[in-house]
Protein backbone atom coordinates (compact mmCIF):
# COMPACT_ATOMS: atom_id res chain seq x y z
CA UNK A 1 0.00 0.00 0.00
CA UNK A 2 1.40 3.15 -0.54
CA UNK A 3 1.14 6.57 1.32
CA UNK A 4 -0.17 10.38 -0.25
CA UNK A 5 4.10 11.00 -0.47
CA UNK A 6 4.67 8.04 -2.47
CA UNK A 7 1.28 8.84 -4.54
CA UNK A 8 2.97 12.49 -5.14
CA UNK A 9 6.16 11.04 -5.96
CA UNK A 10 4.52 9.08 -8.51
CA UNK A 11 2.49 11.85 -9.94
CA UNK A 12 5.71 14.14 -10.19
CA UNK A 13 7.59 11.62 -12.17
CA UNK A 14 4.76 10.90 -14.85
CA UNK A 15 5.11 14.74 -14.77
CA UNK A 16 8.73 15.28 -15.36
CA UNK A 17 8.58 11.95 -17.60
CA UNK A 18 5.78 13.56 -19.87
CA UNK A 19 3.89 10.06 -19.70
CA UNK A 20 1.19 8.60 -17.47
CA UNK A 21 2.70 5.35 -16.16
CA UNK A 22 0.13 3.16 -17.45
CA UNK A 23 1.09 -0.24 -19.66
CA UNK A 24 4.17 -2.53 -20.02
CA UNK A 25 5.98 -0.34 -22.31
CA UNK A 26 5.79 2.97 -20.26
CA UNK A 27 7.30 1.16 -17.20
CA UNK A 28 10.17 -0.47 -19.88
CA UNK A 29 10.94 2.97 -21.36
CA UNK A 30 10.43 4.67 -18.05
CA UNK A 31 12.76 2.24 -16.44
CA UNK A 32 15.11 2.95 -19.49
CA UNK A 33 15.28 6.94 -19.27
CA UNK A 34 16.64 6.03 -15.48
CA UNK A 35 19.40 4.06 -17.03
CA UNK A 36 19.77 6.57 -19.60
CA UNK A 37 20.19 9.84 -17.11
CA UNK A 38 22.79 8.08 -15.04
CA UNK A 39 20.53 6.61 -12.01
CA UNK A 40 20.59 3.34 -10.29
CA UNK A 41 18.10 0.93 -12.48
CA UNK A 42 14.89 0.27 -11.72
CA UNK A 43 13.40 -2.79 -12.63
CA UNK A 44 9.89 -2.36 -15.26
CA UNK A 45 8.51 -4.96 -13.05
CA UNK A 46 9.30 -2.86 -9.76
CA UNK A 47 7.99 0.20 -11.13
CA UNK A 48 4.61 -2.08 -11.97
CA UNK A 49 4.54 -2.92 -8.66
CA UNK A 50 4.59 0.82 -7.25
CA UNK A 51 2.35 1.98 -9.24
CA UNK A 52 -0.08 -1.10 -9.40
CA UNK A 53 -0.16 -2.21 -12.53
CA UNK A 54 0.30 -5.46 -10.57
CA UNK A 55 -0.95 -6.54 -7.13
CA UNK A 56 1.83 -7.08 -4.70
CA UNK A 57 2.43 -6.64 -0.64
CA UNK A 58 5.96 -6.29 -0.54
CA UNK A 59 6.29 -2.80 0.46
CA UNK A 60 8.34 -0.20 -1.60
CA UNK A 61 12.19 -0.38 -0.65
CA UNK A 62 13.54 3.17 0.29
CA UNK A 63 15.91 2.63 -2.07
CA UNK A 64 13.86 2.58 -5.15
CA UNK A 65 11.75 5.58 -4.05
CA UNK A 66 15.77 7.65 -3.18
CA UNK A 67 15.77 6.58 -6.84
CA UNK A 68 12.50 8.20 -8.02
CA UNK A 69 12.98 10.73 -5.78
CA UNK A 70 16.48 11.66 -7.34
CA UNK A 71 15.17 12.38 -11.06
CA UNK A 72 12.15 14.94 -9.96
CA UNK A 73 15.65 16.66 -8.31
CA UNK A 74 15.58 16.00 -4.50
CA UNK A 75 18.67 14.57 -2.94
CA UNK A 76 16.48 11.06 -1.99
CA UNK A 77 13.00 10.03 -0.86
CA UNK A 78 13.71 12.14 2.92
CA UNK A 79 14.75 15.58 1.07
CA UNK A 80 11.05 15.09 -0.63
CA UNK A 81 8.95 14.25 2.32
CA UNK A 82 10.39 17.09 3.65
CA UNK A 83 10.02 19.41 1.05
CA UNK A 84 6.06 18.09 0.78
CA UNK A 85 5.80 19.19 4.25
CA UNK A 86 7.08 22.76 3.86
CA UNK A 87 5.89 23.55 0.03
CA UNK A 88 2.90 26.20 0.32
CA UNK A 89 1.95 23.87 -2.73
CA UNK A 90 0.91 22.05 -0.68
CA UNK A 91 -1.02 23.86 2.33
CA UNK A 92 -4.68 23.45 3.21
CA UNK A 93 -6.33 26.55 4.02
CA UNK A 94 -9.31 27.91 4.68
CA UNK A 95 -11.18 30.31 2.20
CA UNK A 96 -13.36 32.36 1.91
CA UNK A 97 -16.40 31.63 -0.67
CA UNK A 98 -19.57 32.22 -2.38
CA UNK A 99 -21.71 29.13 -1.56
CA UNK A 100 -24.67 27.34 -1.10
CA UNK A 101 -25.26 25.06 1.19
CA UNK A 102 -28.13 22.17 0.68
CA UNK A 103 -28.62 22.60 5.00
CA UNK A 104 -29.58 26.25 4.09
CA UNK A 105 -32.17 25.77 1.45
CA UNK A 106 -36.07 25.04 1.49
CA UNK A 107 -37.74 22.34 -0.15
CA UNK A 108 -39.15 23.18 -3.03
CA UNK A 109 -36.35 26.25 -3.07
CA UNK A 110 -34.61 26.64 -6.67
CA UNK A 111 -30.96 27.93 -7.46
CA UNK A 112 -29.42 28.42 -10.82
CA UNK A 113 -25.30 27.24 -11.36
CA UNK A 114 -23.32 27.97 -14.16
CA UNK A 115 -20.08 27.31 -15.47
CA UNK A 116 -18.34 27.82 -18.61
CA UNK A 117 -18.21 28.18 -21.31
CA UNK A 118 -21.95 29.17 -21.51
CA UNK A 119 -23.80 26.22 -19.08
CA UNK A 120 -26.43 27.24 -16.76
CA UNK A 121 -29.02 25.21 -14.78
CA UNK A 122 -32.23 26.03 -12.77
CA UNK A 123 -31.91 23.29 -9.75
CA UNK A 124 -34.84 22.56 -7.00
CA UNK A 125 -33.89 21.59 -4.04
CA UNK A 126 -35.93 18.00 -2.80
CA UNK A 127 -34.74 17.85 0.32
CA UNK A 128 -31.74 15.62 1.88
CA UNK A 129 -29.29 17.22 -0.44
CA UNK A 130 -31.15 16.04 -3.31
CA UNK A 131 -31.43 18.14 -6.28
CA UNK A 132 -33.74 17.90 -9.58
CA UNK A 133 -32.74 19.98 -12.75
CA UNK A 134 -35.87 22.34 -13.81
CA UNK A 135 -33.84 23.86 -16.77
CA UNK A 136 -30.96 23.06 -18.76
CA UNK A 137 -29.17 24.96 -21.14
CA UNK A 138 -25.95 23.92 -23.27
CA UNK A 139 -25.32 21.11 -20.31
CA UNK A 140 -24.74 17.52 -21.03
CA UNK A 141 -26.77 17.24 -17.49
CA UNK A 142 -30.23 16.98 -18.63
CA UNK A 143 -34.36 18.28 -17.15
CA UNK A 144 -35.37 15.32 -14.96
CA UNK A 145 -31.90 14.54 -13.89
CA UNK A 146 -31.32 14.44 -10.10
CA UNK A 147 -28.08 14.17 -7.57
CA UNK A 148 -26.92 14.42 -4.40
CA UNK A 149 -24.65 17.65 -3.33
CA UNK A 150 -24.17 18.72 0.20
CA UNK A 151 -23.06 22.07 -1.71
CA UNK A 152 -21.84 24.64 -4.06
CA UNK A 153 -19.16 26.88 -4.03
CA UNK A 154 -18.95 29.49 -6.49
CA UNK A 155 -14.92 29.44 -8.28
CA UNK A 156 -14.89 25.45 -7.38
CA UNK A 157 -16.07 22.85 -9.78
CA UNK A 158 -19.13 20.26 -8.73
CA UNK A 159 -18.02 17.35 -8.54
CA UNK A 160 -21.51 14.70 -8.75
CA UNK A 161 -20.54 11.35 -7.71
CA UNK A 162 -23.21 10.07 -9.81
CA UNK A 163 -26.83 11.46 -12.04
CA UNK A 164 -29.78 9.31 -11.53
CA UNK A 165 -31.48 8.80 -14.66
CA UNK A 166 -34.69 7.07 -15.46
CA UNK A 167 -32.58 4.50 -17.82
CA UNK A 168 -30.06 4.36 -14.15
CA UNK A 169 -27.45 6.19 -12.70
CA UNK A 170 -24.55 8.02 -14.58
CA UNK A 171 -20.84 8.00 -13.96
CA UNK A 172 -18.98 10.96 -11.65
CA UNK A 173 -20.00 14.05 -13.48
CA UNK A 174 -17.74 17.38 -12.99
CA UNK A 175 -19.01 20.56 -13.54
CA UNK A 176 -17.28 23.77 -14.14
CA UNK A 177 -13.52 20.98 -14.21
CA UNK A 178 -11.36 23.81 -15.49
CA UNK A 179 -12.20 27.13 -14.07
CA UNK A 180 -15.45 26.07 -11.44
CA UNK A 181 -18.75 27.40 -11.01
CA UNK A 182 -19.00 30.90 -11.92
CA UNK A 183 -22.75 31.30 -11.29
CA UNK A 184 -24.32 30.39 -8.26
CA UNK A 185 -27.67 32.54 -7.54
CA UNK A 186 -30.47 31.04 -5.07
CA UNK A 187 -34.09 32.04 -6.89
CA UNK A 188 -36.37 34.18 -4.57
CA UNK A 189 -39.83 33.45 -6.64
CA UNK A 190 -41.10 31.53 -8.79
CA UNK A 191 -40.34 31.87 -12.72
C-alpha cells in the first residue's frame, strides 16, 4: 500500500517523464530513461509494482523511491517528504467563498449554477441534499436529472458522484472541471 508521499512522488515523475505510467511499455521505457540519465536501475517490473499495474504486498524499498525521488531533483526520498511538508503547494487553508449550502435551502427552493463556457441550470432543491434539474441549457446534465450535493461553491467545480437517470445512474460528473462554477444565484420566486 502506498502513502499520499509516495502517490505524489509518482504523480511528479509521470510529470517530469511527460507520460502517465500506465502499460508494459511505459514502465520499460520509463525504467530505461533512469538508465539513460545516469541513475541506479529500476526494474519495469518494480515500477509495476509501485504503481499497481500489478498486485503485490511487498512494500516499496527506500531505495527505489531515493531513486525516483532523485530524477524529480531531491537529494532522496527524505529531502522530498520534507520538502512536501514545507511547500505552500501544498497547504490546506481555509477560504473564503460564495456558496450554497443544501442545510440552508427550502424544499421546493430553486438555485441556478453555471459554469463555462456558456452552461447554466435552474436546480430545485428536494430535500436531503437532493437536487432535480428544472432547466438546462448547453449542459450535457439533462431536465429530470437528479443528484446528491451537500453544496456549491462558487470558483470550485461540482463534482456529482453520480446522475440518476430514469434508464439508471450516470458515472462521476464534474461541472465547471477547469475554471469552477461561476454562477451560483439562489431564486427568490417563482419563474
Amino acid at each position: 500500500m502506498n502513502t499520499p508521499e509516495i502517490e505524489e512522488l509518482k504523480s511528479l515523475v509521470e510529470k517530469k517523464f511527460k507520460r502517465i505510467l500506465s502499460t508494459t511499455t511505459d514502465f520499460e521505457e520509463f525504467s530505461m530513461e533512469l538508465k539513460r540519465k545516469g541513475s541506479k536501475e529500476i526494474s519495469s517490473s518494480t515500477l509495476k509494482r509501485i504503481w499497481g499495474y500489478v498486485n503485490d504486498s511487498h512494500k516499496t524499498r527506500k531505495f527505489t523511491l531515493d531513486i525516483l525521488a532523485n530524477y524529480i531533483g531531491h537529494e532522496n526520498f527524505d529531502s522530498f517528504v520534507s520538502w512536501l511538508k514545507t511547500s505552500t503547494r501544498y497547504n490546506s487553508s481555509f477560504f473564503n467563498a460564495c456558496q450554497v449550502l443544501s442545510s440552508e435551502l427550502n424544499i421546493g427552493q430553486q438555485i441556478e449554477i453555471g459554469w463555462r463556457p456558456n452552461r447554466l441550470l435552474r436546480l430545485r432543491y428536494l430535500g436531503s441534499s437532493k437536487y432535480e434539474v428544472v432547466e438546462s441549457k448547453n449542459s450535457k446534465i439533462r431536465v429530470g436529472d437528479r443528484f446528491v450535493t451537500g453544496c456549491f461553491i462558487k470558483g470550485q467545480p461540482l463534482i456529482l458522484p453520480f446522475i440518476e437517470r430514469p434508464e439508471g445512474n450516470t458515472p462521476t460528473f464534474v461541472a465547471g472541471r477547469n475554471s469552477g462554477l461561476n454562477m451560483l444565484v439562489i431564486i427568490k420566486g417563482e419563474k
